[in-house]
N, C-alpha and C. Protein backbone atom coordinates (compact mmCIF):
# COMPACT_ATOMS: atom_id res chain seq x y z
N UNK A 1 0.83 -1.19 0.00
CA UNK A 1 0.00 0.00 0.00
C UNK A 1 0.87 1.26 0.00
N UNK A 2 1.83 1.29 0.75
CA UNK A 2 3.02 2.17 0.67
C UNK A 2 3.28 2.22 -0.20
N UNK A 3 3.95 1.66 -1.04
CA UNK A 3 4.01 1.60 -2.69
C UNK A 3 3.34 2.05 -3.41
N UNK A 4 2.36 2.20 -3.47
CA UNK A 4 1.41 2.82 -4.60
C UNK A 4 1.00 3.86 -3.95
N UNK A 5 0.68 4.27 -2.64
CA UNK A 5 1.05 5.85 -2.07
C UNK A 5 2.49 6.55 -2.80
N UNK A 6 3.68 6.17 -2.50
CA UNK A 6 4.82 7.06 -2.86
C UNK A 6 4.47 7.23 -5.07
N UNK A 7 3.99 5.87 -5.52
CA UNK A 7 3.98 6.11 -6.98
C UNK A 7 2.98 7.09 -7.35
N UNK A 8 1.55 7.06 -6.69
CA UNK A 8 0.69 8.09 -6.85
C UNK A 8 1.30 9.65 -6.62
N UNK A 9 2.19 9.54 -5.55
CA UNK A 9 2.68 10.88 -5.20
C UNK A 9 3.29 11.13 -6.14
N UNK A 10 4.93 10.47 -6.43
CA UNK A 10 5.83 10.71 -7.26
C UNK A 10 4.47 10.97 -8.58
N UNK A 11 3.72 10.35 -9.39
CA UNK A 11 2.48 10.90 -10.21
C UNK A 11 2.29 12.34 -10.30
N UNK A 12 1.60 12.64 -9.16
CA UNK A 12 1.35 14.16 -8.85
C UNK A 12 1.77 14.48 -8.87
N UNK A 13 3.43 14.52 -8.55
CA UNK A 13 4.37 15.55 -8.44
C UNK A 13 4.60 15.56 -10.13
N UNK A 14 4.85 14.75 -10.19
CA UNK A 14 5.57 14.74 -11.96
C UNK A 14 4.29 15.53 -12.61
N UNK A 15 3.05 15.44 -12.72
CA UNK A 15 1.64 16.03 -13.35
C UNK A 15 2.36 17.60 -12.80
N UNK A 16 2.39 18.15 -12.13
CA UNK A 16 2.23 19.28 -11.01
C UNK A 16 3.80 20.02 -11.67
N UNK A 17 4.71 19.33 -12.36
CA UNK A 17 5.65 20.00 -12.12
C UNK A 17 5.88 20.59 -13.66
N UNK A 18 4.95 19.05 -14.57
CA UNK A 18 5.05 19.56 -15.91
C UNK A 18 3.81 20.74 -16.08
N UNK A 19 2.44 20.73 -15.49
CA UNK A 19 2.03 21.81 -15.65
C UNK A 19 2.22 23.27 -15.31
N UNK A 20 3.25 23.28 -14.24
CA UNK A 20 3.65 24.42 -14.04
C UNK A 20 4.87 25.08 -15.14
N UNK A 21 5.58 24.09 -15.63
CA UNK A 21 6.33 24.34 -16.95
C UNK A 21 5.50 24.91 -17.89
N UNK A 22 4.73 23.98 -18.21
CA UNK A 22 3.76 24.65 -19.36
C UNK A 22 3.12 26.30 -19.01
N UNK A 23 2.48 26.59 -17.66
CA UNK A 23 2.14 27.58 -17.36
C UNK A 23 3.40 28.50 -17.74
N UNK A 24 4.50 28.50 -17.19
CA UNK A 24 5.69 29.31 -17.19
C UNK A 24 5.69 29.56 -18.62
N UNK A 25 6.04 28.52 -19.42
CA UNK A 25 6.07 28.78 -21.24
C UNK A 25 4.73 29.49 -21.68
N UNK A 26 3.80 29.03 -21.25
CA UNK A 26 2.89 30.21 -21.81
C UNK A 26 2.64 31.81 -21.54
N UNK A 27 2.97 31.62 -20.06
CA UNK A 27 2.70 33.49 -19.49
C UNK A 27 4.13 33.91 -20.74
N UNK A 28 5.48 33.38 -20.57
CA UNK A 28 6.16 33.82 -21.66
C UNK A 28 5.75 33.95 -22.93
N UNK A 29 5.21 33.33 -23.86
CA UNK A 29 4.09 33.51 -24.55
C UNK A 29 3.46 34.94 -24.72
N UNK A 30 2.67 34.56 -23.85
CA UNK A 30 1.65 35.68 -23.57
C UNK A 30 2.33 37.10 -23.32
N UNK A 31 3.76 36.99 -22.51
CA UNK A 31 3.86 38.34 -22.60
C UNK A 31 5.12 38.89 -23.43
N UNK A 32 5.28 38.10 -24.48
CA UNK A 32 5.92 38.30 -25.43
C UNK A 32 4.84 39.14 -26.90
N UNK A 33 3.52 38.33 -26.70
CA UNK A 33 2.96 38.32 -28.03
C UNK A 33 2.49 40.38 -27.99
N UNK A 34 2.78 40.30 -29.45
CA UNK A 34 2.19 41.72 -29.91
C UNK A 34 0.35 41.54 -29.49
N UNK A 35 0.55 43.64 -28.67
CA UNK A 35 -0.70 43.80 -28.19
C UNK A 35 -1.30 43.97 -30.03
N UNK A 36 -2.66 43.73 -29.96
CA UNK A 36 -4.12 43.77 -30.91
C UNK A 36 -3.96 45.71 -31.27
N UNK A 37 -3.29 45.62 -32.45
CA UNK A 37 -3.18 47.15 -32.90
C UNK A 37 -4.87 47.73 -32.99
N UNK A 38 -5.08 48.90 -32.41
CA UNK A 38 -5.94 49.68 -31.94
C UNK A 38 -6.45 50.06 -33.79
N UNK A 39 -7.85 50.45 -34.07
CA UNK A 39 -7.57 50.55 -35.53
C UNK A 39 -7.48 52.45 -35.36
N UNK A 40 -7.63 52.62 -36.26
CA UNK A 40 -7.17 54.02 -36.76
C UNK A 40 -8.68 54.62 -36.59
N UNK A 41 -8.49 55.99 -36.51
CA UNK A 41 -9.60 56.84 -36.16
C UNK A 41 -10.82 56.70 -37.53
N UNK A 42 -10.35 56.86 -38.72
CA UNK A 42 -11.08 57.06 -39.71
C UNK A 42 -11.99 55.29 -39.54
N UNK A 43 -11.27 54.14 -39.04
CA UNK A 43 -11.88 52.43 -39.34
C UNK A 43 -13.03 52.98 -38.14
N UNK A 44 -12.73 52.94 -36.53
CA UNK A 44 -13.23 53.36 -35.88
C UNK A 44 -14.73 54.31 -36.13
N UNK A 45 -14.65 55.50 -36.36
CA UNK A 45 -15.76 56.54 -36.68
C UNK A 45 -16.46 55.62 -37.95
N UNK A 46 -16.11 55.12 -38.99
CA UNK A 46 -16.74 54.22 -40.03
C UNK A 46 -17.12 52.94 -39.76
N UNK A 47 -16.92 52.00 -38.44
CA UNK A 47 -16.85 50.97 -38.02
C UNK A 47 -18.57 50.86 -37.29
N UNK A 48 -19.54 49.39 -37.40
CA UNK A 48 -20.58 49.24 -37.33
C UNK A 48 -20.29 48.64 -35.94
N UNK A 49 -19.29 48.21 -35.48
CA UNK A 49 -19.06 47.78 -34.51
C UNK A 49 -18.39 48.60 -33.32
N UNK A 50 -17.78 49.91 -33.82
CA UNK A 50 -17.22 51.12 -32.55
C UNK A 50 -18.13 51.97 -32.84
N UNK A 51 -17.47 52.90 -33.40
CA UNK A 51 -17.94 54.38 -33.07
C UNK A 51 -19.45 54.20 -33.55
N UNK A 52 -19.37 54.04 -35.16
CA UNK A 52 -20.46 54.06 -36.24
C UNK A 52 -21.15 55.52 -36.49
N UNK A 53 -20.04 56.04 -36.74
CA UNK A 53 -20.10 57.35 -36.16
C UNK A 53 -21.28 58.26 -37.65
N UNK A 54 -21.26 57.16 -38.64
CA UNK A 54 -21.68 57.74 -39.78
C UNK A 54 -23.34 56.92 -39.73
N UNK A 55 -23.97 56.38 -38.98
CA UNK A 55 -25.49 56.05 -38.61
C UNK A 55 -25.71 57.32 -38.41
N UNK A 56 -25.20 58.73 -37.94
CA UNK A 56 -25.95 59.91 -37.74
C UNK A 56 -25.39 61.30 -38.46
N UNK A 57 -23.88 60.95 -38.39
CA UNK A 57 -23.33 61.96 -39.28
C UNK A 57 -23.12 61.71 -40.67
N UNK A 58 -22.85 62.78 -41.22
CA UNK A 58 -22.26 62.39 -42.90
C UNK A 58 -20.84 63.39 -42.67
N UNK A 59 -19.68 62.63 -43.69
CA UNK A 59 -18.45 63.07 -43.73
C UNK A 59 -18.19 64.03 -44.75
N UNK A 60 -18.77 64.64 -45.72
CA UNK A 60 -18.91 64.94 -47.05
C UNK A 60 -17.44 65.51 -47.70
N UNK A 61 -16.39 65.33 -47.07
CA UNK A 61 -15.31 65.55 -47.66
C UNK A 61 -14.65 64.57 -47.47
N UNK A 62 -14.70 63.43 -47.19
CA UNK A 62 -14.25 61.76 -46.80
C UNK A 62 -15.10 60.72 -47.73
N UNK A 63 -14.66 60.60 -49.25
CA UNK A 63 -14.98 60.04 -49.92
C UNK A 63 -15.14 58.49 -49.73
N UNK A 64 -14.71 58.14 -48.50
CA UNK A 64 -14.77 56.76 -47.89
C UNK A 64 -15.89 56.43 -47.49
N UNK A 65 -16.91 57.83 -47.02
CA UNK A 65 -17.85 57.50 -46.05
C UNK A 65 -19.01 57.50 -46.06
N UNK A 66 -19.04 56.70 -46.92
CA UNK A 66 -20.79 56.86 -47.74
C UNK A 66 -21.84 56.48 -46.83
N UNK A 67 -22.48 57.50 -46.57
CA UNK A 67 -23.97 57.26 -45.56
C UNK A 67 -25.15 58.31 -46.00
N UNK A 68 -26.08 58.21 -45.95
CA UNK A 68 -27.25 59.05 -46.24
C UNK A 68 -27.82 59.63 -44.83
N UNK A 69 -26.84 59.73 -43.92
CA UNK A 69 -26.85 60.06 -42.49
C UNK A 69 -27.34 61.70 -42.45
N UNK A 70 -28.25 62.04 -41.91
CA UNK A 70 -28.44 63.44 -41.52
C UNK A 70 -29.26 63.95 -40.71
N UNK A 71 -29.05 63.32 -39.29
CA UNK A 71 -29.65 63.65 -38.02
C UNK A 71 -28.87 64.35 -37.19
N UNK A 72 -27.47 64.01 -37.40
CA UNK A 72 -26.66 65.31 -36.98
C UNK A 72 -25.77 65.87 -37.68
N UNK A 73 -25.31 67.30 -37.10
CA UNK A 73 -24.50 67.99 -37.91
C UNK A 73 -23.11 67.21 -38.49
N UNK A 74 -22.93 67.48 -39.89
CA UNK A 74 -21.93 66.87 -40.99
C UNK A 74 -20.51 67.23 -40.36
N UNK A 75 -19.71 65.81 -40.42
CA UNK A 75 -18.67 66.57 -39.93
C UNK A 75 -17.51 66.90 -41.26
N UNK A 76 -17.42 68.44 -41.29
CA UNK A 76 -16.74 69.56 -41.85
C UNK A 76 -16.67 70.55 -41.17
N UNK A 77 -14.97 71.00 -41.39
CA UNK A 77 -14.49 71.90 -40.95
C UNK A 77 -14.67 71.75 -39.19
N UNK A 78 -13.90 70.33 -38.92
CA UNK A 78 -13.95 70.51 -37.30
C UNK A 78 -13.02 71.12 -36.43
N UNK A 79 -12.19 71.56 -37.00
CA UNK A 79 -11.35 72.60 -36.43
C UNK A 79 -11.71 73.87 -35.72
N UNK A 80 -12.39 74.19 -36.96
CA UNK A 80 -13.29 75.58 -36.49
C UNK A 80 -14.29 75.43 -35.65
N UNK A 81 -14.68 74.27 -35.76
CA UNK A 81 -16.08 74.27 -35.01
C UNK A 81 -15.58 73.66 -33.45
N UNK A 82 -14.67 73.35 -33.39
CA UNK A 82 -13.73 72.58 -32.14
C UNK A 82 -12.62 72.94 -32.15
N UNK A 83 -12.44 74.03 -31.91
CA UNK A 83 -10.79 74.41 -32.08
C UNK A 83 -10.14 73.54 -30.57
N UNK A 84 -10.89 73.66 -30.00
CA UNK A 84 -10.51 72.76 -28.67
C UNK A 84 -10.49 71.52 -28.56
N UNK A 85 -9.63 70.34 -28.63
CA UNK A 85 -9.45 68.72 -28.86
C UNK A 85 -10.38 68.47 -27.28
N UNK A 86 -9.99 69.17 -25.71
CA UNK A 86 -10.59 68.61 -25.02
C UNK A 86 -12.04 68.89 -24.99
N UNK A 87 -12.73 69.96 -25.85
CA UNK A 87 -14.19 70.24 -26.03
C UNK A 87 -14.42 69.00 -26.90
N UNK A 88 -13.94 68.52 -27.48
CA UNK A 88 -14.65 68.06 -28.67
C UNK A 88 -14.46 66.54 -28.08
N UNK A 89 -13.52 65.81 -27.47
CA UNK A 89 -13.49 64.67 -26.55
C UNK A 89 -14.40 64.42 -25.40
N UNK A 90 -14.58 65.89 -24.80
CA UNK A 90 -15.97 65.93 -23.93
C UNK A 90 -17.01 65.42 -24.30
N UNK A 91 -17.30 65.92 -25.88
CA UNK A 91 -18.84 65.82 -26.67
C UNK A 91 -18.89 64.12 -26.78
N UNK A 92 -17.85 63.84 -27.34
CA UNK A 92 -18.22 62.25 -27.63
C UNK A 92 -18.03 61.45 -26.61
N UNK A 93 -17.03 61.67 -25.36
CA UNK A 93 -17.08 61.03 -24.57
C UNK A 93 -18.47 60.88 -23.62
N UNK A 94 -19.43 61.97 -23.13
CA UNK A 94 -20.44 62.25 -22.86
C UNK A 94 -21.21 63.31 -23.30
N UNK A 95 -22.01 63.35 -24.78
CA UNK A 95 -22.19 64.78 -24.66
C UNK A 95 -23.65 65.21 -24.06
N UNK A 96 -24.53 64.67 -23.26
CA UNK A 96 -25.25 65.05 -21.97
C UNK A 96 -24.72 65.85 -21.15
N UNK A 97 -23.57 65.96 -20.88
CA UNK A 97 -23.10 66.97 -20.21
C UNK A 97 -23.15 68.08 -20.55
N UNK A 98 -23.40 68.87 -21.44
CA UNK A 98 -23.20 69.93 -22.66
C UNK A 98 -24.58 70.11 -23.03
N UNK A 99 -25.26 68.97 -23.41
CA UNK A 99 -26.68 69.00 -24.14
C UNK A 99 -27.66 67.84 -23.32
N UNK A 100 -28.11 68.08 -22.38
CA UNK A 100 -28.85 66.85 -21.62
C UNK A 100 -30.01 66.21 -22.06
N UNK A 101 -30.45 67.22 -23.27
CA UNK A 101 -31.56 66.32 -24.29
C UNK A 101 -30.91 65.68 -25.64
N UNK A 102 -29.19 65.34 -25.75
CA UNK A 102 -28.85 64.84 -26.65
C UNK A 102 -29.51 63.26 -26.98
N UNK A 103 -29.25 62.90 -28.11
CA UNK A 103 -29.40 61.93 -28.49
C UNK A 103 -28.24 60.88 -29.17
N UNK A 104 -27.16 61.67 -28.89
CA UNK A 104 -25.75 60.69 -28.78
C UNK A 104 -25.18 60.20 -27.68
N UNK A 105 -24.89 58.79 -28.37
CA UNK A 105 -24.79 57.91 -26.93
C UNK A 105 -23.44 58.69 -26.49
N UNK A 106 -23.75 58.09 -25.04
CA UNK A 106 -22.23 58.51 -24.19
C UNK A 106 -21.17 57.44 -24.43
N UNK A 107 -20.45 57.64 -26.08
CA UNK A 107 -19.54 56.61 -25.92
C UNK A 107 -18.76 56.35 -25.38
N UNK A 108 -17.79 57.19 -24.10
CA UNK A 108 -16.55 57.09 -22.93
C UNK A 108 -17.36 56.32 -22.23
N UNK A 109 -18.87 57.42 -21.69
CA UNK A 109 -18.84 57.06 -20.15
C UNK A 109 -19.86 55.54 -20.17
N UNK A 110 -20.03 55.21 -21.33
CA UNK A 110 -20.71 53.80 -21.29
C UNK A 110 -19.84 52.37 -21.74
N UNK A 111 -18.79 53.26 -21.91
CA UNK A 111 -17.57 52.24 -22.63
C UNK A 111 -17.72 51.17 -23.80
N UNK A 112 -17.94 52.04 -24.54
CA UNK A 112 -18.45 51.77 -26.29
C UNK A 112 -16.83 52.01 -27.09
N UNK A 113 -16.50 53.19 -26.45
CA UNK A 113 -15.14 53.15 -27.01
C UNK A 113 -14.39 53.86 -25.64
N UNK A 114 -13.12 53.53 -25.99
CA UNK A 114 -11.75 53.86 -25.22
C UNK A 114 -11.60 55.09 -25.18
N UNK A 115 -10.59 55.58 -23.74
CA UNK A 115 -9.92 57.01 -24.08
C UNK A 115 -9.44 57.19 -25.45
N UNK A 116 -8.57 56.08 -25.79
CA UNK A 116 -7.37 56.18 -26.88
C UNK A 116 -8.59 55.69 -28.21
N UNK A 117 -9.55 55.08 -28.17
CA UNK A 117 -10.12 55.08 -29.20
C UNK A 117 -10.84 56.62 -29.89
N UNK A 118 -11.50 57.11 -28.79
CA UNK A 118 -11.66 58.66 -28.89
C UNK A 118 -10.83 59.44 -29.60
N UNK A 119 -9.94 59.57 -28.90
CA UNK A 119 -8.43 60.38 -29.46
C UNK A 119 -8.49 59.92 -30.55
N UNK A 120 -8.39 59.02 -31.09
CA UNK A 120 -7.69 58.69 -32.78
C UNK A 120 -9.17 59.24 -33.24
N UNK A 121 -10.60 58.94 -33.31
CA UNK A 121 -11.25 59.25 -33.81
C UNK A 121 -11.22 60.86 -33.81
N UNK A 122 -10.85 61.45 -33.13
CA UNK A 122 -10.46 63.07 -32.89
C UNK A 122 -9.48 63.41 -33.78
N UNK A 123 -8.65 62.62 -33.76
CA UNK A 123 -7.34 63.03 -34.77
C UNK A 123 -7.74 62.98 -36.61
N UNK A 124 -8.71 61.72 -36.18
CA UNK A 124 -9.73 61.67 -38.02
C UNK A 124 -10.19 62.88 -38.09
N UNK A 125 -11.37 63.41 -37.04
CA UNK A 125 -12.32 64.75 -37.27
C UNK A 125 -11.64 65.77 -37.62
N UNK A 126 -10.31 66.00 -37.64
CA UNK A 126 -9.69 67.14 -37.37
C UNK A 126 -8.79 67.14 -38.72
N UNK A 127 -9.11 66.21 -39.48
CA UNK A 127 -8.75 65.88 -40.93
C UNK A 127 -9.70 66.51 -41.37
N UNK A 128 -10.97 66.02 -41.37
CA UNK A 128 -12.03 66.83 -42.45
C UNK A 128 -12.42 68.48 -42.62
């Protein structure tokens, strides 16, 4: 009975020592592998799955961005109309704050999109 106690053990140990190898090789793995590149502001704001930023706006100087969208104002000339990057990160991050009968979602504060997804989509607007 002793015998097959120490072989079961020696078992476990051997199970126990190769899975912790394997664990070790994978966290290496894992924190070797390239992070999931963030997409670019223009995929983002055009994307049905982030921003979708063109279900309400139209781009009309972004020949990419074909929508028949016109429930809100077109985005052109956002510079002028936002000369301020943190006004205009406000608006999309929550713009209830600003307009409390809006009808754009709060994409920050509901986490639809990222700080850094924002920003790049800011860095697109500021193209047109």
């Amino acid at each position: 009975m002793e015998r097959k106690l120490r072989q079961v053990y020696r078992s476990t140990l051997c199970l126990t020592a190769t899975l912790l190898s394997l664990s070790f090789v994978l966290a290496i793995d894992f924190a070797n592998a390239e992070p999931e590149p963030v997409p670019s502001g223009r995929e983002l704001a055009h994307s049905y799955d982030h921003g979708n930023c063109l279900a309400c706006h139209s781009a009309p100087t972004d020949k990419n961005a074909i929508t028949l969208a016109n429930i809100a104002p077109p985005f052109m000339d956002m510079k002028r109309r936002f000369p301020s990057k943190d006004k205009l990160f406000k608006q999309i991050w929550d713009a209830r704050d600003t307009h409390p009968e809006t009808i754009m979602p709060p994409f920050g504060a509901h986490s639809i999109l990222s700080e850094t997804e924002i920003r790049k989509i800011i860095d697109y607007l500021y193209t047109l």
